[in-house]
PDB file of N, CA and C in Angstrom:
ATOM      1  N   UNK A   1      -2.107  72.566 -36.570  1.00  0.00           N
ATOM      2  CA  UNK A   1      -3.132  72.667 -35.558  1.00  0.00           C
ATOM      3  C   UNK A   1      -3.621  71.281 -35.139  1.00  0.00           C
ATOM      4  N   UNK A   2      -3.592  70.064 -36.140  1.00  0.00           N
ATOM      5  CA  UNK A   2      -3.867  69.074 -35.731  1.00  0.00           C
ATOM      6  C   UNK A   2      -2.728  67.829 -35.648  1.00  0.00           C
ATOM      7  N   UNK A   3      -3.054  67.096 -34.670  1.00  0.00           N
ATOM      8  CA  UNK A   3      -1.989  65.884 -34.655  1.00  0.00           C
ATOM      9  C   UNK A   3      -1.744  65.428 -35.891  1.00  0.00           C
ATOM     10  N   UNK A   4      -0.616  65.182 -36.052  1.00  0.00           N
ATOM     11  CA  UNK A   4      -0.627  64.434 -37.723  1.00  0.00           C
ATOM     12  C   UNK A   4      -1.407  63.271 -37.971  1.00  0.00           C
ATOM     13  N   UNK A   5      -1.765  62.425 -37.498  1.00  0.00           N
ATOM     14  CA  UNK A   5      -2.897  61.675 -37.805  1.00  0.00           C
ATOM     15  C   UNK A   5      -4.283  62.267 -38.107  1.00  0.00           C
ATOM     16  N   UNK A   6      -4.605  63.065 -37.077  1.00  0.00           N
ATOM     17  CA  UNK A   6      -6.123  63.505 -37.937  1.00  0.00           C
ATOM     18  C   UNK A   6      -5.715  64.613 -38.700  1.00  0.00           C
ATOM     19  N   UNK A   7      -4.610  65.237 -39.385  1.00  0.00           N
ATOM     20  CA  UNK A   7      -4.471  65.758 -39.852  1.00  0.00           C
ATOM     21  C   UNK A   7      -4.925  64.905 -41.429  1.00  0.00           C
ATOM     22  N   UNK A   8      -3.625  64.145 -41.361  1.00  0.00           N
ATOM     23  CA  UNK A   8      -4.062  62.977 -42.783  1.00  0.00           C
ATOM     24  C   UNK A   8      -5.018  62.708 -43.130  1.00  0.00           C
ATOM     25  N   UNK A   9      -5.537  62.576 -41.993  1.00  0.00           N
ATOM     26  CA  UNK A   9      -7.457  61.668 -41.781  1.00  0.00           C
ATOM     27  C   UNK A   9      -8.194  63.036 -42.800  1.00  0.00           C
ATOM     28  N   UNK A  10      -7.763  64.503 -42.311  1.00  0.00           N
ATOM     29  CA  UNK A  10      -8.467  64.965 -42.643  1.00  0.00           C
ATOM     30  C   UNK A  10      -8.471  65.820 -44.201  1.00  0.00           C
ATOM     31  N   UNK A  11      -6.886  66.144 -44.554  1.00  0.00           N
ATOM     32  CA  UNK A  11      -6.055  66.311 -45.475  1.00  0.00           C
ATOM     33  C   UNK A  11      -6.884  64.988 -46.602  1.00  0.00           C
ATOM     34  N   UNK A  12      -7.005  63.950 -46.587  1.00  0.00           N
ATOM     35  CA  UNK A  12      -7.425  63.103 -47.305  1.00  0.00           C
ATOM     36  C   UNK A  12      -8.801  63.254 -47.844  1.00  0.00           C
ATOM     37  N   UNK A  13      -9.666  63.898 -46.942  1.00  0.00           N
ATOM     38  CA  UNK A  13     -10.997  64.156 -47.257  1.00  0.00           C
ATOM     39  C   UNK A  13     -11.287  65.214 -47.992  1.00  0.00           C
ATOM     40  N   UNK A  14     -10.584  66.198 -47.817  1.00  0.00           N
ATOM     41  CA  UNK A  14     -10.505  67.900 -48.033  1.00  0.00           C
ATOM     42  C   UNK A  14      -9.951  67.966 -49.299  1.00  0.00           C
ATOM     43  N   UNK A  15      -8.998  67.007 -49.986  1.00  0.00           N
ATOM     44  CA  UNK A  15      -8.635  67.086 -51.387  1.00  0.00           C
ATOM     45  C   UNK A  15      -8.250  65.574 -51.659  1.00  0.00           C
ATOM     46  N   UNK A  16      -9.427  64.887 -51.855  1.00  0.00           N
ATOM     47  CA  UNK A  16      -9.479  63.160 -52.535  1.00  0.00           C
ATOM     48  C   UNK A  16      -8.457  63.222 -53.367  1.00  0.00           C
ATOM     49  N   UNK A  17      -8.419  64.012 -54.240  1.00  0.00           N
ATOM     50  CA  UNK A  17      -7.641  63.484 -55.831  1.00  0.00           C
ATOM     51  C   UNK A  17      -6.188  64.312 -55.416  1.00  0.00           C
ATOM     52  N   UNK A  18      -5.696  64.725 -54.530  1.00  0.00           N
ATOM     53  CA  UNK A  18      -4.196  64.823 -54.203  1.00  0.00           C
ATOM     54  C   UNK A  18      -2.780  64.659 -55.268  1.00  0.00           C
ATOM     55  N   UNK A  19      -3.103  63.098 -54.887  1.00  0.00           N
ATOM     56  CA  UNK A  19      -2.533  62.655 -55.569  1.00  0.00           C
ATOM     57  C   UNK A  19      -1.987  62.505 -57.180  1.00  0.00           C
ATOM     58  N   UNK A  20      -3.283  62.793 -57.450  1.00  0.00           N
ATOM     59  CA  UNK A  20      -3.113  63.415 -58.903  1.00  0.00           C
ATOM     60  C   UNK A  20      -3.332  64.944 -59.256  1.00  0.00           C
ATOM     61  N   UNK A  21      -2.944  65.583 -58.564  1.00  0.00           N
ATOM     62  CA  UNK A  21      -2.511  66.730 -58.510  1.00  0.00           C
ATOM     63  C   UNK A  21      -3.569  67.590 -58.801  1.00  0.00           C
ATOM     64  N   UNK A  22      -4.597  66.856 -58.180  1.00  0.00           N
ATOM     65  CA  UNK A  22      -6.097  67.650 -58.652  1.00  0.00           C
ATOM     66  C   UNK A  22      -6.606  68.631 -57.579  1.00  0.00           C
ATOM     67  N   UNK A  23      -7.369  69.392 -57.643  1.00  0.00           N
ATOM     68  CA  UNK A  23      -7.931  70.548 -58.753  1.00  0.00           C
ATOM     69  C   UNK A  23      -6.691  71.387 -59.475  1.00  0.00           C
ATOM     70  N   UNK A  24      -6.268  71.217 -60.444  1.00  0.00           N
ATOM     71  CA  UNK A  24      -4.854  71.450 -60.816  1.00  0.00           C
ATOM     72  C   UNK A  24      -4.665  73.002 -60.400  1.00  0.00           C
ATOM     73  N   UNK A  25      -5.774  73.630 -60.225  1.00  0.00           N
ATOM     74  CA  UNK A  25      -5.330  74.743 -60.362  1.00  0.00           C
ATOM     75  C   UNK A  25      -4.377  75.146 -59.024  1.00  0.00           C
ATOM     76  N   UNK A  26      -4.505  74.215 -57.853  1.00  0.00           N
ATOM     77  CA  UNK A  26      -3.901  74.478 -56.631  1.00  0.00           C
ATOM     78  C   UNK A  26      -2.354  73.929 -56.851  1.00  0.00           C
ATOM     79  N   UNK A  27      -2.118  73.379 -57.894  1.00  0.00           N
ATOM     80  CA  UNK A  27      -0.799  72.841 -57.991  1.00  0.00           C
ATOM     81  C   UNK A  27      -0.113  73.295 -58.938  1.00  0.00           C
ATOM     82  N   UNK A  28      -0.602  73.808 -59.699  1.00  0.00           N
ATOM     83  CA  UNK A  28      -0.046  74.779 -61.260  1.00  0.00           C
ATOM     84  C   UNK A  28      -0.074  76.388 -60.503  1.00  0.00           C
ATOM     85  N   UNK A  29       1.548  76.695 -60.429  1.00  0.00           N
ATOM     86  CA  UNK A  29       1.973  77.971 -60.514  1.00  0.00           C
ATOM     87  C   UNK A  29       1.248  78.887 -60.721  1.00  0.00           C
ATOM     88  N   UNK A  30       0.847  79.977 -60.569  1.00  0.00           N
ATOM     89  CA  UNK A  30      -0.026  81.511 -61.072  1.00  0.00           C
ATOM     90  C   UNK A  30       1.009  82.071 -62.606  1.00  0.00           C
ATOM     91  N   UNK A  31       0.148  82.268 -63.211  1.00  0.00           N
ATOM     92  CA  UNK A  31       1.180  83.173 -64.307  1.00  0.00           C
ATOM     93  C   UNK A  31       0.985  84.733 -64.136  1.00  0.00           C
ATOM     94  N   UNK A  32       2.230  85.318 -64.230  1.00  0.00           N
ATOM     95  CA  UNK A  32       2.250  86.685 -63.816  1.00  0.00           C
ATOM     96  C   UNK A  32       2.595  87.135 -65.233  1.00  0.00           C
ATOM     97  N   UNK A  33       1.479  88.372 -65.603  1.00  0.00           N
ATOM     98  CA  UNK A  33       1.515  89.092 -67.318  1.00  0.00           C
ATOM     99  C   UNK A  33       1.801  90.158 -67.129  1.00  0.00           C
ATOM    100  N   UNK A  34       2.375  90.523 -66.275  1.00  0.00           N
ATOM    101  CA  UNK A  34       3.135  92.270 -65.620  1.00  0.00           C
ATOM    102  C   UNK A  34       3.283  92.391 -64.200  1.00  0.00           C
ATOM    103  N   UNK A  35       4.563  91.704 -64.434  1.00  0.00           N
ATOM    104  CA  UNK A  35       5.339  92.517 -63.088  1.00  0.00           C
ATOM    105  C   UNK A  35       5.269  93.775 -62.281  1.00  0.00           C
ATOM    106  N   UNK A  36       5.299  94.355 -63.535  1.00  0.00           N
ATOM    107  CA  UNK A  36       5.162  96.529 -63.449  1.00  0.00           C
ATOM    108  C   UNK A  36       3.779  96.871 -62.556  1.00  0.00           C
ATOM    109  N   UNK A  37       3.352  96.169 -62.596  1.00  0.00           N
ATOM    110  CA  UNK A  37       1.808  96.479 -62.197  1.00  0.00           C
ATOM    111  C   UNK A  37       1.232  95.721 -60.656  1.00  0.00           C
ATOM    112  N   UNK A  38       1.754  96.089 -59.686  1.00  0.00           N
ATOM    113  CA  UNK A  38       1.397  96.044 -58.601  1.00  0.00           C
ATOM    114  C   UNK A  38       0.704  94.823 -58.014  1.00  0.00           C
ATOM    115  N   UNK A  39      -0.392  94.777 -58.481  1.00  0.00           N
ATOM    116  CA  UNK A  39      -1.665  93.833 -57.859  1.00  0.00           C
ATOM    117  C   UNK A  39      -1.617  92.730 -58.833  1.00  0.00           C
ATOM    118  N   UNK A  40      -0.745  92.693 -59.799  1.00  0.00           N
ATOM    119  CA  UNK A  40      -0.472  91.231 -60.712  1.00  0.00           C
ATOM    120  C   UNK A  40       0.311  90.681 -60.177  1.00  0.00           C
ATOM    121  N   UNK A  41       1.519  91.333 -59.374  1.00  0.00           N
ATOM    122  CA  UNK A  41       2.941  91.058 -59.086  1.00  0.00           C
ATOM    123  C   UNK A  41       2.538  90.080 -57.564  1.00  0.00           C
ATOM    124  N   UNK A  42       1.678  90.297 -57.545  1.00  0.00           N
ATOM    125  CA  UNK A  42       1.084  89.791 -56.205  1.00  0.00           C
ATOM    126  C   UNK A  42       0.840  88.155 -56.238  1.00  0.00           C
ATOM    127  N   UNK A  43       0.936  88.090 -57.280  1.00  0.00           N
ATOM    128  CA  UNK A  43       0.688  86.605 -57.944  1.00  0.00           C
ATOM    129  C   UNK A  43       2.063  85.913 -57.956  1.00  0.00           C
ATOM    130  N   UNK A  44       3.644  86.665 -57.784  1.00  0.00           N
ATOM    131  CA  UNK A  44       4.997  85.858 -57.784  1.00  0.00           C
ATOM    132  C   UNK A  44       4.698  85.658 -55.828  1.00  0.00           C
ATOM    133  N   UNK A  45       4.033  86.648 -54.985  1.00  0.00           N
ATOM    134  CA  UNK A  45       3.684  85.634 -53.991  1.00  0.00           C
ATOM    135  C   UNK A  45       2.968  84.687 -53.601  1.00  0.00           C
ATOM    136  N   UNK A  46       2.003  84.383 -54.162  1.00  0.00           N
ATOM    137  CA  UNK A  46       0.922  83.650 -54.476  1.00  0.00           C
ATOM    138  C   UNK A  46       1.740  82.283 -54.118  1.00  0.00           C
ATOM    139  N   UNK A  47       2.676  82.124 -55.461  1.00  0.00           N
ATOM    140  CA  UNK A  47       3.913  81.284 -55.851  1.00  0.00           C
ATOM    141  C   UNK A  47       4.350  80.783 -54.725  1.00  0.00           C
ATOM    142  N   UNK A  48       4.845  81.399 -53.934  1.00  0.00           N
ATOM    143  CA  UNK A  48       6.250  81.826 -52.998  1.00  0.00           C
ATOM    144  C   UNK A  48       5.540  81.507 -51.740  1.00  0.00           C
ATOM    145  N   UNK A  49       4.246  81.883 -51.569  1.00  0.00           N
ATOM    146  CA  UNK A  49       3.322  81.096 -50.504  1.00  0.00           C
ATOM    147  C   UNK A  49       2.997  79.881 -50.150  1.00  0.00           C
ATOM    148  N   UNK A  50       2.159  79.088 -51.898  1.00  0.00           N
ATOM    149  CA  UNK A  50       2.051  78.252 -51.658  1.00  0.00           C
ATOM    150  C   UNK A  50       3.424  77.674 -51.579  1.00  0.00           C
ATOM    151  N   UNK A  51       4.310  77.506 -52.471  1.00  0.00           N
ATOM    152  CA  UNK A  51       5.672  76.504 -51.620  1.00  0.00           C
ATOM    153  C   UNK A  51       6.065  76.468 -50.529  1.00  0.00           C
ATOM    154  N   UNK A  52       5.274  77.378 -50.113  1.00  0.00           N
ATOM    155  CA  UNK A  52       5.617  76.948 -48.414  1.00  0.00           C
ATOM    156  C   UNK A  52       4.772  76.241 -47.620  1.00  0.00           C
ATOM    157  N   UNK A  53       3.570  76.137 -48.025  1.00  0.00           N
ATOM    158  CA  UNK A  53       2.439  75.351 -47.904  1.00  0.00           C
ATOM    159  C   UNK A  53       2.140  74.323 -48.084  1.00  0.00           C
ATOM    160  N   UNK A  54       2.977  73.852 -49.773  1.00  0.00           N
ATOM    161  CA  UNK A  54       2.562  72.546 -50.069  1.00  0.00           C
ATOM    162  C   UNK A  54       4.144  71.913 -48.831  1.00  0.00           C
ATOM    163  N   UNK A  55       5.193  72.295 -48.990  1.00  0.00           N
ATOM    164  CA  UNK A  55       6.366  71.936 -48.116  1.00  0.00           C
ATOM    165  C   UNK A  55       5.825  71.409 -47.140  1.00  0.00           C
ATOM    166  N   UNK A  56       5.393  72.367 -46.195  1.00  0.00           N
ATOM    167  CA  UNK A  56       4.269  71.912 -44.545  1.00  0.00           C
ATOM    168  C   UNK A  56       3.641  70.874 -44.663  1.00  0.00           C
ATOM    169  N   UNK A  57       2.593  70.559 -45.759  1.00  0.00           N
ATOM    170  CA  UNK A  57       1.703  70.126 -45.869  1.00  0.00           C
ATOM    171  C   UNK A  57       2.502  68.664 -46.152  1.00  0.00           C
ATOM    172  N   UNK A  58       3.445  68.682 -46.825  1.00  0.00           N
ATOM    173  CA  UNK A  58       4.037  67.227 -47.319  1.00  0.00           C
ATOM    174  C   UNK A  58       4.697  66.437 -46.751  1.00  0.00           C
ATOM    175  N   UNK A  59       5.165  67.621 -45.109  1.00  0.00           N
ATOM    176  CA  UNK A  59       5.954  67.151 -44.133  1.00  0.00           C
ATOM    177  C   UNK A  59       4.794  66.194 -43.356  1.00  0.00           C
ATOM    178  N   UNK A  60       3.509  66.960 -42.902  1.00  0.00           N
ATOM    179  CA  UNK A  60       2.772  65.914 -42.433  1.00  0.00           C
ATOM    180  C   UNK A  60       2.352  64.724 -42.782  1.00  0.00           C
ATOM    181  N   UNK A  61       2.357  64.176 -44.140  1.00  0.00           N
ATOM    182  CA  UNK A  61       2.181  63.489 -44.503  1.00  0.00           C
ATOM    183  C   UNK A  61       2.647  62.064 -44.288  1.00  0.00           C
ATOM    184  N   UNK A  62       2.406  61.081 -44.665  1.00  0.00           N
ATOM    185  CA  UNK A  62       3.050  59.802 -44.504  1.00  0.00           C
ATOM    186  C   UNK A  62       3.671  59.832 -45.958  1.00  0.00           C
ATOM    187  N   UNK A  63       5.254  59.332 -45.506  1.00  0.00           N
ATOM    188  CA  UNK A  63       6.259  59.211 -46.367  1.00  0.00           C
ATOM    189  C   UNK A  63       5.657  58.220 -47.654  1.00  0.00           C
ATOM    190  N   UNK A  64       4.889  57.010 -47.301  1.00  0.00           N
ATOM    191  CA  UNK A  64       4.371  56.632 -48.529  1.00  0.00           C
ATOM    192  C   UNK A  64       3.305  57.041 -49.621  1.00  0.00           C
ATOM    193  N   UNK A  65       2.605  58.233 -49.079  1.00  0.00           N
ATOM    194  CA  UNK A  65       1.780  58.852 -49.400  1.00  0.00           C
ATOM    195  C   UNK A  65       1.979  59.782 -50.295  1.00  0.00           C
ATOM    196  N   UNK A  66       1.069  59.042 -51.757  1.00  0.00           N
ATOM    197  CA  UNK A  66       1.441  59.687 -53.054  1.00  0.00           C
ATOM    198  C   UNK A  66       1.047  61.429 -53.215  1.00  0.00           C
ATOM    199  N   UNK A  67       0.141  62.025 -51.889  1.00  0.00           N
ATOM    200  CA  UNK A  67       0.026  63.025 -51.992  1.00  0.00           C
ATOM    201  C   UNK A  67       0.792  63.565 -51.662  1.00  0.00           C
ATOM    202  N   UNK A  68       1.991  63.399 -50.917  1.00  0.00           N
ATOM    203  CA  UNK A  68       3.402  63.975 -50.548  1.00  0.00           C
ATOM    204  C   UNK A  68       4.013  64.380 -51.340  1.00  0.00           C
ATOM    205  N   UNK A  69       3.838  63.259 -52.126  1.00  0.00           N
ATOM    206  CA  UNK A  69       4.906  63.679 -53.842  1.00  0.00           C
ATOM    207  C   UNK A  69       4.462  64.609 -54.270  1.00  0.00           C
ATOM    208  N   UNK A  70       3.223  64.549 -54.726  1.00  0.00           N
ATOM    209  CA  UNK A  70       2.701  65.772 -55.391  1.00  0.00           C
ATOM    210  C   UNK A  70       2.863  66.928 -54.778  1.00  0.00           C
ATOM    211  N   UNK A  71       2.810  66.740 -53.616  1.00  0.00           N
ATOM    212  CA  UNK A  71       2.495  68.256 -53.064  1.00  0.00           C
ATOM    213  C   UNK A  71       4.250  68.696 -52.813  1.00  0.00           C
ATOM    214  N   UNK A  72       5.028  67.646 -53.210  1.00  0.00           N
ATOM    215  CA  UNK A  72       6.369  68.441 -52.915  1.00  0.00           C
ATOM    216  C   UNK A  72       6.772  69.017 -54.164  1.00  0.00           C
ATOM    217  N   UNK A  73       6.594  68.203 -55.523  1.00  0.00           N
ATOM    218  CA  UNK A  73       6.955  68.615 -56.452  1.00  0.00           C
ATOM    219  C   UNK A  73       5.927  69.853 -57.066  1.00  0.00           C
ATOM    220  N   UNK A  74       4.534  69.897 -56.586  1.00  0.00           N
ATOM    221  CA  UNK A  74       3.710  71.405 -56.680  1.00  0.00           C
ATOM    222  C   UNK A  74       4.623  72.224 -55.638  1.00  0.00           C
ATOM    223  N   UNK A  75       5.407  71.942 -54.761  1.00  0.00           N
ATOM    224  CA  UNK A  75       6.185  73.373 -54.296  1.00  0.00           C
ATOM    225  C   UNK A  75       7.530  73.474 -55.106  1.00  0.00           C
ATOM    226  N   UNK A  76       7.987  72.265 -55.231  1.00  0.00           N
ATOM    227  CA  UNK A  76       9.170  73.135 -56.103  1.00  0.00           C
ATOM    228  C   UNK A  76       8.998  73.828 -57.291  1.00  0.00           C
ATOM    229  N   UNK A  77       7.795  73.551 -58.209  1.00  0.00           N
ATOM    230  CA  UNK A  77       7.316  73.926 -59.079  1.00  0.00           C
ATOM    231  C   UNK A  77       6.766  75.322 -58.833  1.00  0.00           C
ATOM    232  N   UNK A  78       6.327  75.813 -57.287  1.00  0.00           N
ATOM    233  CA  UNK A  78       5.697  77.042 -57.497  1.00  0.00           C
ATOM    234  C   UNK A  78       7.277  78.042 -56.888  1.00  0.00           C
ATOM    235  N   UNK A  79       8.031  77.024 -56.516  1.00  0.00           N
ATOM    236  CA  UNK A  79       9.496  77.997 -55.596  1.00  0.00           C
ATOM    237  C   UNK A  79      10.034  78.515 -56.804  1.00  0.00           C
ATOM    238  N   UNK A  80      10.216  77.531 -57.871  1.00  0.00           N
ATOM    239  CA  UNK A  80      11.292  77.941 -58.627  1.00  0.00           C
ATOM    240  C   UNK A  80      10.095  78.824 -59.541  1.00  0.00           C
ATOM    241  N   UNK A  81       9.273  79.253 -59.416  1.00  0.00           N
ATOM    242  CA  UNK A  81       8.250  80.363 -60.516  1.00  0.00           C
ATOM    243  C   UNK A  81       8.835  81.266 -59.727  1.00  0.00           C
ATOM    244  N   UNK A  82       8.650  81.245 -58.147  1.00  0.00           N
ATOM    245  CA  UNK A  82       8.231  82.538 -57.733  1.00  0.00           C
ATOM    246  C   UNK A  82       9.980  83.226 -57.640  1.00  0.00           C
ATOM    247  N   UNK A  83      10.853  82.214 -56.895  1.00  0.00           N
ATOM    248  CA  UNK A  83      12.500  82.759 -56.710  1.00  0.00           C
ATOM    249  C   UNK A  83      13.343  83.936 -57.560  1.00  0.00           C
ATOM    250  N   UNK A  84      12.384  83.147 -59.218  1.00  0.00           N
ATOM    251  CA  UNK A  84      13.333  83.888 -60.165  1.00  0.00           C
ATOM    252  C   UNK A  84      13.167  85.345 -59.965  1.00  0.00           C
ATOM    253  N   UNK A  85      12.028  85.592 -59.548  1.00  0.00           N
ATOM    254  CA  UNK A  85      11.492  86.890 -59.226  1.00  0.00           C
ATOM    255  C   UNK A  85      11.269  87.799 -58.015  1.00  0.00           C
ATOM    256  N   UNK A  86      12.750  86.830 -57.383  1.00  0.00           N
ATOM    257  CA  UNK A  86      12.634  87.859 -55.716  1.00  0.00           C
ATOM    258  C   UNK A  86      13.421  89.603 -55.948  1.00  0.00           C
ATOM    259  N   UNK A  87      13.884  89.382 -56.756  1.00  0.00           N
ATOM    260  CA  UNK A  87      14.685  90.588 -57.124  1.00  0.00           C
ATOM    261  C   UNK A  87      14.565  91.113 -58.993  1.00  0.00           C
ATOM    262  N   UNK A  88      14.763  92.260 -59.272  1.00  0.00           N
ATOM    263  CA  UNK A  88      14.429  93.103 -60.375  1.00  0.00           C
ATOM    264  C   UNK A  88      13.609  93.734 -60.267  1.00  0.00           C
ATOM    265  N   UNK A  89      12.595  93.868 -59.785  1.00  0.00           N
ATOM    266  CA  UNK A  89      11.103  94.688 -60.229  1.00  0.00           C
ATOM    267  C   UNK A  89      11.364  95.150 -58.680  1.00  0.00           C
ATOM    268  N   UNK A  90      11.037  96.379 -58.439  1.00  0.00           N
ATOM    269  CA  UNK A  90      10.911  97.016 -56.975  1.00  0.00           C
ATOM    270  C   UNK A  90       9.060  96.467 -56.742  1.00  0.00           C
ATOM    271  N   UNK A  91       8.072  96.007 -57.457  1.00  0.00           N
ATOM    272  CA  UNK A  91       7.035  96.033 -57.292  1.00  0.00           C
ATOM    273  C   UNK A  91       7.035  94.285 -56.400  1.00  0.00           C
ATOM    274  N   UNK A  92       8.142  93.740 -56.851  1.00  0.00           N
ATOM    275  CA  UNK A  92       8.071  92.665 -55.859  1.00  0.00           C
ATOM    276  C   UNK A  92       9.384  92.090 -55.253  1.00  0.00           C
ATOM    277  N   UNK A  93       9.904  92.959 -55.721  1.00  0.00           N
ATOM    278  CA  UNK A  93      11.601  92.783 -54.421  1.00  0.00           C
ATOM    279  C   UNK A  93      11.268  93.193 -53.192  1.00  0.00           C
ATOM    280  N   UNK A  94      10.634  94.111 -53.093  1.00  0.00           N
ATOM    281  CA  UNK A  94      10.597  94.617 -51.764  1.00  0.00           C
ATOM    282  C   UNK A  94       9.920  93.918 -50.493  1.00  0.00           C
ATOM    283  N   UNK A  95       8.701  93.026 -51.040  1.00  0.00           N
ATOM    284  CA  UNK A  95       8.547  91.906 -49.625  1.00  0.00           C
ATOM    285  C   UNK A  95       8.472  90.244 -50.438  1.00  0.00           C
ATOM    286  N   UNK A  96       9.083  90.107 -51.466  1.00  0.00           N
ATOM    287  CA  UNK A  96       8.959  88.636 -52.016  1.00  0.00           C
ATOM    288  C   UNK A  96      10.297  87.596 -51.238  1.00  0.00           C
ATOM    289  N   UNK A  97      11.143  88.788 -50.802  1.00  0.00           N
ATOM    290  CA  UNK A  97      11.869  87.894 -50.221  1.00  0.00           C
ATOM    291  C   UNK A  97      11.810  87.019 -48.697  1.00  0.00           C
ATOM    292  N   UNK A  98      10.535  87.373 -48.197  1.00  0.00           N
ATOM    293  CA  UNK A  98       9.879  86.938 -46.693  1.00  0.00           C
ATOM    294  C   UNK A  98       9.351  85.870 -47.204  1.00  0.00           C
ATOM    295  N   UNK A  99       8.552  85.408 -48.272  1.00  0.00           N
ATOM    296  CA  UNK A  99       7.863  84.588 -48.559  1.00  0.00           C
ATOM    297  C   UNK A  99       8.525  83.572 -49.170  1.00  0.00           C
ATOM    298  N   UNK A 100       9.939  83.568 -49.945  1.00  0.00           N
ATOM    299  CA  UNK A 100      11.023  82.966 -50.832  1.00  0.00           C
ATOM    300  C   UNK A 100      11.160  82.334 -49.414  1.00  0.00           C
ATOM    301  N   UNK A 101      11.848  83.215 -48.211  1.00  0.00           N
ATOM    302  CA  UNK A 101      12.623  82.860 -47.205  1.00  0.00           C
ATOM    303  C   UNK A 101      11.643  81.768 -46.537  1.00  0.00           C
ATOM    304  N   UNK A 102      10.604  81.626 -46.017  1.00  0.00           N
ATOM    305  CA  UNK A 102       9.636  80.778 -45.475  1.00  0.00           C
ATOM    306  C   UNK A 102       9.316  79.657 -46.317  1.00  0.00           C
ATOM    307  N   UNK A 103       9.580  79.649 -47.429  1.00  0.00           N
ATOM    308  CA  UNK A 103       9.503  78.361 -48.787  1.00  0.00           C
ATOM    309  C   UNK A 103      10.472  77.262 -48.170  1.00  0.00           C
ATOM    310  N   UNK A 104      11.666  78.315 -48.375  1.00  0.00           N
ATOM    311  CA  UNK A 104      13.221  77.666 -48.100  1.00  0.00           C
ATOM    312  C   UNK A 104      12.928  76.659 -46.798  1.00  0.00           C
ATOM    313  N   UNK A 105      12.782  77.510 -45.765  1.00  0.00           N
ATOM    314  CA  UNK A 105      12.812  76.870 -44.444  1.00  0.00           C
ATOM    315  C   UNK A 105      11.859  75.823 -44.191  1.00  0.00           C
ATOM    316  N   UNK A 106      10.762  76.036 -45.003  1.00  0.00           N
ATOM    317  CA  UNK A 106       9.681  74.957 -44.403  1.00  0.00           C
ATOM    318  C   UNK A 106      10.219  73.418 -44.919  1.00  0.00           C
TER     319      UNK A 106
END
């Protein structure tokens, strides 16, 4: 929505500590404790979302910009949680693969 410059400008303000991968909890994977169970399973998209998010987000960035890193390696970190789990469980095969697919591409 914004030019990549005030994007940065503003990306920089909105999460200072980026770079260090802070508030961790936005960069640390969701843990899923039952698949079987519907509204937990909801959490391998969670995964599968944000890697597509932090991806976007890292593209805007300036290539020297240590929040890039982070935010690329918080998506591969949440792709490869969520991937393993696009298939087996019908509770999240059935739309995890829209969200896998939008990871990929971004």
């Amino acid at each position: 929505m914004l030019p990549s410059a005030d994007f940065r400008v503003w990306f920089s303000r909105f999460l200072p500590n980026a770079a260090e991968r802070l508030p961790a909890s936005l960069f640390t994977p969701a843990s899923v404790s039952d698949r079987s169970d519907g509204k937990i399973a909801h959490l391998d998209g969670l995964n599968l979302s944000r890697a597509w998010c932090w991806r976007s987000i890292a593209k805007s960035l300036a290539l020297t910009d240590p929040a890039r890193r982070a935010a690329l390696a918080a998506a591969d970190e949440h792709l490869a949680t969520g991937l393993e789990h696009v298939a087996g469980d019908y509770m999240g095969e059935h739309w995890l693969a829209t969200f896998a697919l939008l990871a990929l591409e971004a």
